[in-house]
PDB file of N, CA and C in Angstrom:
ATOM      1  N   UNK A   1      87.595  94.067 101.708  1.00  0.00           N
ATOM      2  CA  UNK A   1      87.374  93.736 100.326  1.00  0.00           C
ATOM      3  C   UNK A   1      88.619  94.121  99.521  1.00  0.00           C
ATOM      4  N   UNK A   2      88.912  93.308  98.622  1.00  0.00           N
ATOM      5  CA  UNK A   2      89.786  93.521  97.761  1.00  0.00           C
ATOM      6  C   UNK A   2      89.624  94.253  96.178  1.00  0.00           C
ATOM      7  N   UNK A   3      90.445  95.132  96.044  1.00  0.00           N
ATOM      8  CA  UNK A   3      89.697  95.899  94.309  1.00  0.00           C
ATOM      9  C   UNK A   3      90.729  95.599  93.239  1.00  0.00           C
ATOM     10  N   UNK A   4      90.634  95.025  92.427  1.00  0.00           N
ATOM     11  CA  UNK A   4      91.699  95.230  91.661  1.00  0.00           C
ATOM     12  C   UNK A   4      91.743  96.020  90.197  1.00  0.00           C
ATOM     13  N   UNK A   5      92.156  96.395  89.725  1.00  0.00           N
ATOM     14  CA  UNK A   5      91.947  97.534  88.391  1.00  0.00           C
ATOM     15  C   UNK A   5      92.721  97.333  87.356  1.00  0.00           C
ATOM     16  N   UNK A   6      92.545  97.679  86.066  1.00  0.00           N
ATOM     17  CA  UNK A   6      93.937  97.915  85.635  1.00  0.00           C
ATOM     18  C   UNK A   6      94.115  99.562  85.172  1.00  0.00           C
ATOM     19  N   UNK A   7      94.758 100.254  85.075  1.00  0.00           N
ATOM     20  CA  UNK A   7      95.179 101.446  84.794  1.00  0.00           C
ATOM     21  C   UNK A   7      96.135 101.473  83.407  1.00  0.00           C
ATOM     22  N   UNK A   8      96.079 102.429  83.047  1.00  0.00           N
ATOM     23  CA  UNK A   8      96.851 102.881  81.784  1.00  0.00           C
ATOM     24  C   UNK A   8      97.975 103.944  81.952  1.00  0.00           C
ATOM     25  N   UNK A   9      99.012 104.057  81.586  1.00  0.00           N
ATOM     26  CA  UNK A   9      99.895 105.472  81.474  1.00  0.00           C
ATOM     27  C   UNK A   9     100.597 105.145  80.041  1.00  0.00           C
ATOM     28  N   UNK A  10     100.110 106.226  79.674  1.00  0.00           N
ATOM     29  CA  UNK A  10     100.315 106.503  78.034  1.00  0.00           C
ATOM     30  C   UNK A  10     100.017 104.965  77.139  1.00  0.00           C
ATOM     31  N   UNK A  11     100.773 104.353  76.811  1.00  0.00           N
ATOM     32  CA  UNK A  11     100.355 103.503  75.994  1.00  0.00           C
ATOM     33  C   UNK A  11     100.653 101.871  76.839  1.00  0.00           C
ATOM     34  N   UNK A  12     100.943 102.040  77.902  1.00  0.00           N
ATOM     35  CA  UNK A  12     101.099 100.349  78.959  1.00  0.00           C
ATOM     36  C   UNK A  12     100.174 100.607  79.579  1.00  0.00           C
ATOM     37  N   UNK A  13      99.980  99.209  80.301  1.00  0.00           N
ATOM     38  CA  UNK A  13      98.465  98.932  81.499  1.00  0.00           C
ATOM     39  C   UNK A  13      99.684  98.358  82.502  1.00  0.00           C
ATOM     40  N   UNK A  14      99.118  98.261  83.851  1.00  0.00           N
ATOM     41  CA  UNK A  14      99.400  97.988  84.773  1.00  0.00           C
ATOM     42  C   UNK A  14      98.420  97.756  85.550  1.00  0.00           C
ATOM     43  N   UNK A  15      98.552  97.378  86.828  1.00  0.00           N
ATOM     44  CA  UNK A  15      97.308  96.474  87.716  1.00  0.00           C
ATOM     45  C   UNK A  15      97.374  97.289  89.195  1.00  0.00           C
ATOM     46  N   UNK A  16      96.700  98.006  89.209  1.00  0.00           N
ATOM     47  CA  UNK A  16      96.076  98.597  90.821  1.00  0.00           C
ATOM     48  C   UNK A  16      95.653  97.689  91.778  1.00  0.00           C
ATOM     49  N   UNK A  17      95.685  97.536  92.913  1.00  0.00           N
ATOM     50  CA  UNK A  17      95.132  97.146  93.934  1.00  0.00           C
ATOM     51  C   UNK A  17      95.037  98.168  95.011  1.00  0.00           C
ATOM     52  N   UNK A  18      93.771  97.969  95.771  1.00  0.00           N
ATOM     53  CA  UNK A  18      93.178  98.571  97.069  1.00  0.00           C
ATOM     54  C   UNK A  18      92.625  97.173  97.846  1.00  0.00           C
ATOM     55  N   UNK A  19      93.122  97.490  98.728  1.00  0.00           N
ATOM     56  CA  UNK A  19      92.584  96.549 100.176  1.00  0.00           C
ATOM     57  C   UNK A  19      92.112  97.004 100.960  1.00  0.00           C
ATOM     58  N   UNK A  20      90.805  97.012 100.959  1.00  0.00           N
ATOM     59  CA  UNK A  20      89.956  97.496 102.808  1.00  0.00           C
ATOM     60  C   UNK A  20      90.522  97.430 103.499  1.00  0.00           C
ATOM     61  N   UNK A  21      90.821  97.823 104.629  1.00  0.00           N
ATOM     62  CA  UNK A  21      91.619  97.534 105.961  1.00  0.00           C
ATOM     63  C   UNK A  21      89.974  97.698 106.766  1.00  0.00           C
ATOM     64  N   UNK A  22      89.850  97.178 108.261  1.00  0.00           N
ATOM     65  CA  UNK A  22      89.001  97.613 109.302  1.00  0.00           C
ATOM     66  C   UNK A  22      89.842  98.465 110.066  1.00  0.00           C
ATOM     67  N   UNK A  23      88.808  99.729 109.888  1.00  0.00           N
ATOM     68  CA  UNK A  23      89.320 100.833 111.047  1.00  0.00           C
ATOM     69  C   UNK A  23      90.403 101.538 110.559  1.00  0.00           C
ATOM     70  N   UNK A  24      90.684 101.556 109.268  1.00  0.00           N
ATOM     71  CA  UNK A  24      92.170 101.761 108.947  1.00  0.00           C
ATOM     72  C   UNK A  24      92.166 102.355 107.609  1.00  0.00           C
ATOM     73  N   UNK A  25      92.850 103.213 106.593  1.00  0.00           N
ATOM     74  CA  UNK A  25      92.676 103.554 105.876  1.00  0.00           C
ATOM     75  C   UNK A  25      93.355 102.510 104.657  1.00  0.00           C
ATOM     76  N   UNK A  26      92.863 102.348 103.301  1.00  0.00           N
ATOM     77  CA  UNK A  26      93.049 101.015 102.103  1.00  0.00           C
ATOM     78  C   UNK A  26      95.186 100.611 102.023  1.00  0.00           C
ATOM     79  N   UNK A  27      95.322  99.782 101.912  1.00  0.00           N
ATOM     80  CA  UNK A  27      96.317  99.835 101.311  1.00  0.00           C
ATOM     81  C   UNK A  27      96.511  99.453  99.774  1.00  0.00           C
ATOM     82  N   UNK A  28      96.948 100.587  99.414  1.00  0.00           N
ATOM     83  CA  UNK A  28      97.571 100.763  97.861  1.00  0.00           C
ATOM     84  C   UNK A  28      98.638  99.747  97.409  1.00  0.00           C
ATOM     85  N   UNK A  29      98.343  99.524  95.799  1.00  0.00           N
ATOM     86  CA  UNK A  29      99.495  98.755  95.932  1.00  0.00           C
ATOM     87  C   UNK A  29      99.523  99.499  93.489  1.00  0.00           C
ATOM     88  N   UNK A  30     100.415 100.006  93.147  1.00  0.00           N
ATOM     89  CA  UNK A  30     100.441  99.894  91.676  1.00  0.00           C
ATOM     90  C   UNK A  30     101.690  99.021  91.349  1.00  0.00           C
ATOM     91  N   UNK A  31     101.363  98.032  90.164  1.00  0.00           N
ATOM     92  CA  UNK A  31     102.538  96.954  90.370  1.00  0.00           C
ATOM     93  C   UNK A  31     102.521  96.656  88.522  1.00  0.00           C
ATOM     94  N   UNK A  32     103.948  97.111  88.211  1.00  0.00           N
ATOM     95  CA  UNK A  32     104.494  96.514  86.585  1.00  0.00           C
ATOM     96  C   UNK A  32     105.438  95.580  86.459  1.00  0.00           C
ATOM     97  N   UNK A  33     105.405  95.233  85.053  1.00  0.00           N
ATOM     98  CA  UNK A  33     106.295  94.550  85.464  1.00  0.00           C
ATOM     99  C   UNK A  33     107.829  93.946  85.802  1.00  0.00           C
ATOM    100  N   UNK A  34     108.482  95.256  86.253  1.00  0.00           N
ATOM    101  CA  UNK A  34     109.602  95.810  86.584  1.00  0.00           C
ATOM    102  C   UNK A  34     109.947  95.614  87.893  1.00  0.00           C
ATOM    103  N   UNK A  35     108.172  96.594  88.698  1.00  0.00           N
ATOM    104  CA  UNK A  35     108.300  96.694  89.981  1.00  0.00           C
ATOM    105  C   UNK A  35     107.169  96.924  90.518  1.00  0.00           C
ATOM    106  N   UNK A  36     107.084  98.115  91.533  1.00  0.00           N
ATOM    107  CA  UNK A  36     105.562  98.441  92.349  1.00  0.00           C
ATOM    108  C   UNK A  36     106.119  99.683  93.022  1.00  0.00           C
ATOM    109  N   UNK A  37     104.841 100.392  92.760  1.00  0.00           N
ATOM    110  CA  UNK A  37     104.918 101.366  94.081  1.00  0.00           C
ATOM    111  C   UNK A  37     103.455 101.379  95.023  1.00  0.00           C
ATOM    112  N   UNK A  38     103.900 101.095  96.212  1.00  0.00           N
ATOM    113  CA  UNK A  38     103.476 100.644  97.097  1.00  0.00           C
ATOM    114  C   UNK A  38     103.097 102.136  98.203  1.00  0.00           C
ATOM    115  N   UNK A  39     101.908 102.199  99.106  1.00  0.00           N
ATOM    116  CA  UNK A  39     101.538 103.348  99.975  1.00  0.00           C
ATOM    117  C   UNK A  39     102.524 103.027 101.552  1.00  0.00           C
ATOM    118  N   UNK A  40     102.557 103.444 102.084  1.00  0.00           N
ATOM    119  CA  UNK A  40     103.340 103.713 103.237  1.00  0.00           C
ATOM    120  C   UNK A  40     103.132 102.504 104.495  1.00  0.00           C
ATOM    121  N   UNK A  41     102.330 101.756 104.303  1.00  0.00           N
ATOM    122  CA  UNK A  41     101.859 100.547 104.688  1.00  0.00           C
ATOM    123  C   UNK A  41     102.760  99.472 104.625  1.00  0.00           C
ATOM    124  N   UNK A  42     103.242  99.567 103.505  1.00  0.00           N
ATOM    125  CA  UNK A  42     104.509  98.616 102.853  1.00  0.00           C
ATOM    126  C   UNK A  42     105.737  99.141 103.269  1.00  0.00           C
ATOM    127  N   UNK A  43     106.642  98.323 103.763  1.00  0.00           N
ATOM    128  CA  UNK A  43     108.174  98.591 104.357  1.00  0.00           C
ATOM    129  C   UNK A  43     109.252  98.438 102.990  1.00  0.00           C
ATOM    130  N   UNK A  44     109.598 100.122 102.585  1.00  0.00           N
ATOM    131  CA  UNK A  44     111.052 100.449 101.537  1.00  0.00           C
ATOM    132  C   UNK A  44     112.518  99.518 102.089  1.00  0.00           C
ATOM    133  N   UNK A  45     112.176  99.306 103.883  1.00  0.00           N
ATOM    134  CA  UNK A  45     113.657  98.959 103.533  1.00  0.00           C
ATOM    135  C   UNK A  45     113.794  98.117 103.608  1.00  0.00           C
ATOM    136  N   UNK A  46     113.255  96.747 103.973  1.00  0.00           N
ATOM    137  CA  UNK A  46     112.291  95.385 103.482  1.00  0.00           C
ATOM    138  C   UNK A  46     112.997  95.383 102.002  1.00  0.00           C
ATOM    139  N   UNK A  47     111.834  95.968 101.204  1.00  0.00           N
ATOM    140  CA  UNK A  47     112.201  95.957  99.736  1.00  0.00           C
ATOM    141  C   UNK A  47     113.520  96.168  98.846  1.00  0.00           C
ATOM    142  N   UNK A  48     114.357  96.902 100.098  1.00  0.00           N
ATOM    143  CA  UNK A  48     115.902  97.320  99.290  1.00  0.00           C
ATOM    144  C   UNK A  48     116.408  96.155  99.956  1.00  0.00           C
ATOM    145  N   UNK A  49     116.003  95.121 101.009  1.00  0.00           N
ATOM    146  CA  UNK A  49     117.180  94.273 101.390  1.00  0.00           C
ATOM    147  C   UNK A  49     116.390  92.676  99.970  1.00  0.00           C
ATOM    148  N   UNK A  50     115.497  93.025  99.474  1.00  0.00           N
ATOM    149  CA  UNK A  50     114.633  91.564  98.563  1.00  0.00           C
ATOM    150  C   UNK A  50     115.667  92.534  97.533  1.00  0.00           C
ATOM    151  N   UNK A  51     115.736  93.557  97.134  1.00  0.00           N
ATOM    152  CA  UNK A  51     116.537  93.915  95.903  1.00  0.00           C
ATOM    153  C   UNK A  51     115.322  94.064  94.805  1.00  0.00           C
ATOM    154  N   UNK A  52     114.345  94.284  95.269  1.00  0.00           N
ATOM    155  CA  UNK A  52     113.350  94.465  94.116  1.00  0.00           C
ATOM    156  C   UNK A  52     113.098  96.441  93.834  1.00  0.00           C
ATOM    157  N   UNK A  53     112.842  96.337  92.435  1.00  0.00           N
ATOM    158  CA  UNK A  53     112.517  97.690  92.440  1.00  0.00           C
ATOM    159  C   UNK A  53     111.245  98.134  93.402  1.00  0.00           C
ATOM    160  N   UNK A  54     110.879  99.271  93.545  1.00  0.00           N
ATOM    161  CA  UNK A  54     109.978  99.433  94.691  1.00  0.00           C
ATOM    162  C   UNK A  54     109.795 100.720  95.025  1.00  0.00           C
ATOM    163  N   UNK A  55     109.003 101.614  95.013  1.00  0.00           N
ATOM    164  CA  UNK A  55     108.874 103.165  95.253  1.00  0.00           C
ATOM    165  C   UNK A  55     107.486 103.497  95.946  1.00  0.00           C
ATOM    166  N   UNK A  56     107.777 104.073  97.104  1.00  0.00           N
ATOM    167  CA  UNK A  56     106.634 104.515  98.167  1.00  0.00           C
ATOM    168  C   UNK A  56     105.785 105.846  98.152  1.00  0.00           C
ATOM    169  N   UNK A  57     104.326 105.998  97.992  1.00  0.00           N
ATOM    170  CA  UNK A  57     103.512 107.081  98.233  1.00  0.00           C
ATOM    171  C   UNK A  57     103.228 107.334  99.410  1.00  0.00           C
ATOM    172  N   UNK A  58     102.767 108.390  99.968  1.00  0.00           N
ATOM    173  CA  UNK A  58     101.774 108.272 101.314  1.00  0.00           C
ATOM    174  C   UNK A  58     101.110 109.210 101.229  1.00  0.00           C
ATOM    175  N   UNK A  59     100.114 108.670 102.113  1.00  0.00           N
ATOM    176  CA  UNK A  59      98.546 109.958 102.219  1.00  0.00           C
ATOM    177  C   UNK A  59      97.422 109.561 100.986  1.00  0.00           C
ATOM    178  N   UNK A  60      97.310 108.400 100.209  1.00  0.00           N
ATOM    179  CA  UNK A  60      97.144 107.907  99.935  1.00  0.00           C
ATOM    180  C   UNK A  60      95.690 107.292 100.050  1.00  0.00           C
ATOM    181  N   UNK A  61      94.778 106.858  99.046  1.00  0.00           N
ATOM    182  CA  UNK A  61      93.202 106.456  99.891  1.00  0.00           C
ATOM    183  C   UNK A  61      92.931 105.122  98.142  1.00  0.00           C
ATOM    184  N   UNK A  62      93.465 105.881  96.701  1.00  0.00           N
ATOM    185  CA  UNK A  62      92.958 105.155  95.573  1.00  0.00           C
ATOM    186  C   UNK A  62      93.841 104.408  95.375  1.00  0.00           C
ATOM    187  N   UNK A  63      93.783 103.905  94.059  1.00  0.00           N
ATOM    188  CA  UNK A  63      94.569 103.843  92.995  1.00  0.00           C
ATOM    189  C   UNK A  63      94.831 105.572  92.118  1.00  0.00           C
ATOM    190  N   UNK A  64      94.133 105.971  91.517  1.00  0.00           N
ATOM    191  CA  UNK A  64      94.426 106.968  91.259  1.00  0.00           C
ATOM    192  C   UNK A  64      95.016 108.110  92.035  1.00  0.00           C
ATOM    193  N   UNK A  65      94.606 108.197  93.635  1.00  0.00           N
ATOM    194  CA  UNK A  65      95.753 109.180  94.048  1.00  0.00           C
ATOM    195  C   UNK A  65      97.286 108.634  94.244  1.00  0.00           C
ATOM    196  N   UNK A  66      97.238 107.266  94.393  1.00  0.00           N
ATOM    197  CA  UNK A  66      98.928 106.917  94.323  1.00  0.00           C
ATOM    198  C   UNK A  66      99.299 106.968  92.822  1.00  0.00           C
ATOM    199  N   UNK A  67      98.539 107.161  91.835  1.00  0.00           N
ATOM    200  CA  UNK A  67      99.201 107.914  90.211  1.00  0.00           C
ATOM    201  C   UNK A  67      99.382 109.062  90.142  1.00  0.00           C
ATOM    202  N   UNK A  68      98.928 109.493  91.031  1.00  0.00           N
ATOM    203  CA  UNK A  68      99.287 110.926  91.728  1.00  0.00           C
ATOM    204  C   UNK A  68      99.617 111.770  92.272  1.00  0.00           C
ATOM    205  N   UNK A  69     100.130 110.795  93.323  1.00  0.00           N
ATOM    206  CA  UNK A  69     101.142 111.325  94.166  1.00  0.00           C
ATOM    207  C   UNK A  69     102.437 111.427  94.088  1.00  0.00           C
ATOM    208  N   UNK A  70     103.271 112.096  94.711  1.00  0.00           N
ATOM    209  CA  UNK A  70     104.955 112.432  94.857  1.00  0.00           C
ATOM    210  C   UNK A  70     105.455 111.206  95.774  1.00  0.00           C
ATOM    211  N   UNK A  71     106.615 110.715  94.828  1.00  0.00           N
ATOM    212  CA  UNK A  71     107.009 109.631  95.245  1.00  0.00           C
ATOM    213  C   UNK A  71     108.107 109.992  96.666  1.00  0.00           C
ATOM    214  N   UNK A  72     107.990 109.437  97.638  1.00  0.00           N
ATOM    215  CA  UNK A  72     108.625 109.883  98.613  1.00  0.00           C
ATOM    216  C   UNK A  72     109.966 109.015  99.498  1.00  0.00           C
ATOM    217  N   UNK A  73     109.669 107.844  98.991  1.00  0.00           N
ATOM    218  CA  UNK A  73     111.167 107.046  98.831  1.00  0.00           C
ATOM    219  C   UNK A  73     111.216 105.900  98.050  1.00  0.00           C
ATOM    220  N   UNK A  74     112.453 105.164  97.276  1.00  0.00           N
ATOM    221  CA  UNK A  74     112.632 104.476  96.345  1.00  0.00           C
ATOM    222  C   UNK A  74     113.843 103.581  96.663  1.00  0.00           C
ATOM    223  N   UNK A  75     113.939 102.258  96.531  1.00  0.00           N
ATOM    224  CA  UNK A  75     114.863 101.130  96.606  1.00  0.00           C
ATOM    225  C   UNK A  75     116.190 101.846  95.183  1.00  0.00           C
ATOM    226  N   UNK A  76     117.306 101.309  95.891  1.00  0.00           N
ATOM    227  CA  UNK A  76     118.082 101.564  94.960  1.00  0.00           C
ATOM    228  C   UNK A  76     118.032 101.395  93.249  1.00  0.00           C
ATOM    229  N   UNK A  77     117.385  99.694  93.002  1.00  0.00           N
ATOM    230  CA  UNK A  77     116.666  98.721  92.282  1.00  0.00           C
ATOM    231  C   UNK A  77     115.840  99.634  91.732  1.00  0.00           C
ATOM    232  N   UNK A  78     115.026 100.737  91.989  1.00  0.00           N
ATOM    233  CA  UNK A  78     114.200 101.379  91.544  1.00  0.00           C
ATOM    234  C   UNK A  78     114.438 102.756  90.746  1.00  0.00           C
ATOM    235  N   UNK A  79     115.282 102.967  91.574  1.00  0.00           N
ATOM    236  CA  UNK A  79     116.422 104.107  91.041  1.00  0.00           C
ATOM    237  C   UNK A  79     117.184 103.889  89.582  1.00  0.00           C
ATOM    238  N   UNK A  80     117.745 102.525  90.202  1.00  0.00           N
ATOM    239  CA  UNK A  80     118.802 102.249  88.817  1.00  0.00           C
ATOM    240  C   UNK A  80     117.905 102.518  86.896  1.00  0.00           C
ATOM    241  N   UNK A  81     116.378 101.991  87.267  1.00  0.00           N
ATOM    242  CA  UNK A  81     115.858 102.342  86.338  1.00  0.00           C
ATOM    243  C   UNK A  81     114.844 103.780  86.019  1.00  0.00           C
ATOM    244  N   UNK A  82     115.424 104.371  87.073  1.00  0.00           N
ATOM    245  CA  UNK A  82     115.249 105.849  86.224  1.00  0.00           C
ATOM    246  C   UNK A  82     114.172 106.461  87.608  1.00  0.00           C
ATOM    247  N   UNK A  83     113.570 105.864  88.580  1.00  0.00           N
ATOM    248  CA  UNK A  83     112.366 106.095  89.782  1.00  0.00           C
ATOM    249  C   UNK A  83     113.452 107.113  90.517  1.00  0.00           C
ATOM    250  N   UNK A  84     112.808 108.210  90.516  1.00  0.00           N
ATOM    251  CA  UNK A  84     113.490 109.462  91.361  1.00  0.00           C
ATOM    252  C   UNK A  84     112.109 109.921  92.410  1.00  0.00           C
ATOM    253  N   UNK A  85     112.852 110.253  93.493  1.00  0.00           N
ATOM    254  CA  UNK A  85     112.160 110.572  94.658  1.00  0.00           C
ATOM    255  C   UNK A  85     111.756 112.435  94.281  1.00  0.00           C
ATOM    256  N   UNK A  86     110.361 112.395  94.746  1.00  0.00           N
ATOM    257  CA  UNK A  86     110.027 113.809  93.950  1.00  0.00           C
ATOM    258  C   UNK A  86     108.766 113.779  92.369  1.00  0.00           C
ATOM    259  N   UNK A  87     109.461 112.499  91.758  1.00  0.00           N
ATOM    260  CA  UNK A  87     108.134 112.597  91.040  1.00  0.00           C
ATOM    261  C   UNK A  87     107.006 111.506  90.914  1.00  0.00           C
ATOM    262  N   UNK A  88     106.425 111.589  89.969  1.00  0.00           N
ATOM    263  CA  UNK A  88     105.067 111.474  90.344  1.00  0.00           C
ATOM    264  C   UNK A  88     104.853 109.797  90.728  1.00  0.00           C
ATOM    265  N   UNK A  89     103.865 109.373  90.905  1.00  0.00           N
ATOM    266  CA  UNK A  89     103.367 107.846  91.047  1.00  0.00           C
ATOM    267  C   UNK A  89     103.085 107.400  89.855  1.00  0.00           C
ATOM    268  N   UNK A  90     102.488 108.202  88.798  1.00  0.00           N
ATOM    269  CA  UNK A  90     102.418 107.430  87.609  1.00  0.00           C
ATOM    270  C   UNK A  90     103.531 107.361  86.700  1.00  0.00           C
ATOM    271  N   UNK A  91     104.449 108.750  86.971  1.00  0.00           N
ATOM    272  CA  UNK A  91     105.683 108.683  86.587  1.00  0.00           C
ATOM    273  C   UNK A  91     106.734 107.477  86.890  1.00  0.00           C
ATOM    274  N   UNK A  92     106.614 107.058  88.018  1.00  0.00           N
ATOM    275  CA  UNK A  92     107.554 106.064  88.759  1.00  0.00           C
ATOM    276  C   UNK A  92     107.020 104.675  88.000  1.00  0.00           C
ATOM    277  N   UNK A  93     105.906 104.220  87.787  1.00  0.00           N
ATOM    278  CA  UNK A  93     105.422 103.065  87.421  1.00  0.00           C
ATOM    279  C   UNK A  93     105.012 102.673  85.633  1.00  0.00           C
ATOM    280  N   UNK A  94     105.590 104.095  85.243  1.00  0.00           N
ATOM    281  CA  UNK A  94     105.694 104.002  83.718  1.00  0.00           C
ATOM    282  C   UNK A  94     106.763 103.461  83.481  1.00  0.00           C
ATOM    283  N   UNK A  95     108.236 103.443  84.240  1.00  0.00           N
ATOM    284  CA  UNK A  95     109.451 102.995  84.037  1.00  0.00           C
ATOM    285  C   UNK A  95     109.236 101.855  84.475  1.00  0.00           C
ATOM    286  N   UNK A  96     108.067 101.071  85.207  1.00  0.00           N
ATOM    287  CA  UNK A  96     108.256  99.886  86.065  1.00  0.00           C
ATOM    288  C   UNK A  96     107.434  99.040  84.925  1.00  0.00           C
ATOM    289  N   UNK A  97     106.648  99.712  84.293  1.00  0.00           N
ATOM    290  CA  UNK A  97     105.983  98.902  83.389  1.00  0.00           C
ATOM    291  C   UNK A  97     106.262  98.000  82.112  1.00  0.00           C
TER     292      UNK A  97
END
């Protein structure tokens, strides 16, 4: 099953997704419109060769724990606008928004 949401950080919305997997734990997806940060499911270095912004969580199960989690790697593209490895998921997708 597919979920889709929208979420808030401070005064922008942005759009959550969760995907059931079988046997497998959801894949995350928070996406503005800048960029996305995506759960560990999704390939960073994929995303640095498309040149899109792009920043990875893992361990991961919501939407809200990837707004919560420590961002653990980031496309250059993602960087350039301010996405540093270390902080948060909602932090990373406020700049993407």
């Amino acid at each position: 099953m597919i979920h889709i949401s929208k979420f808030k950080v401070e005064d922008k919305t942005g759009i959550g997704v969760k995907i059931e997997l079988p046997n497998s734990p959801p894949l995350i997806l928070l996406i503005g419109e800048r960029g996305f940060v995506m759960c560990g499911y999704l390939n960073v270095d994929a995303a640095e060769r498309l040149q899109v912004a792009a920043a990875m969580v893992s361990g991961v199960k919501s939407v809200d724990d990837a707004l919560n989690a420590e961002i653990k790697a980031a496309t250059s593209s993602a960087e350039k606008i301010g996405v540093r490895i270390g902080m948060l998921g909602r932090e990373a997708i406020k700049v993407m928004l």
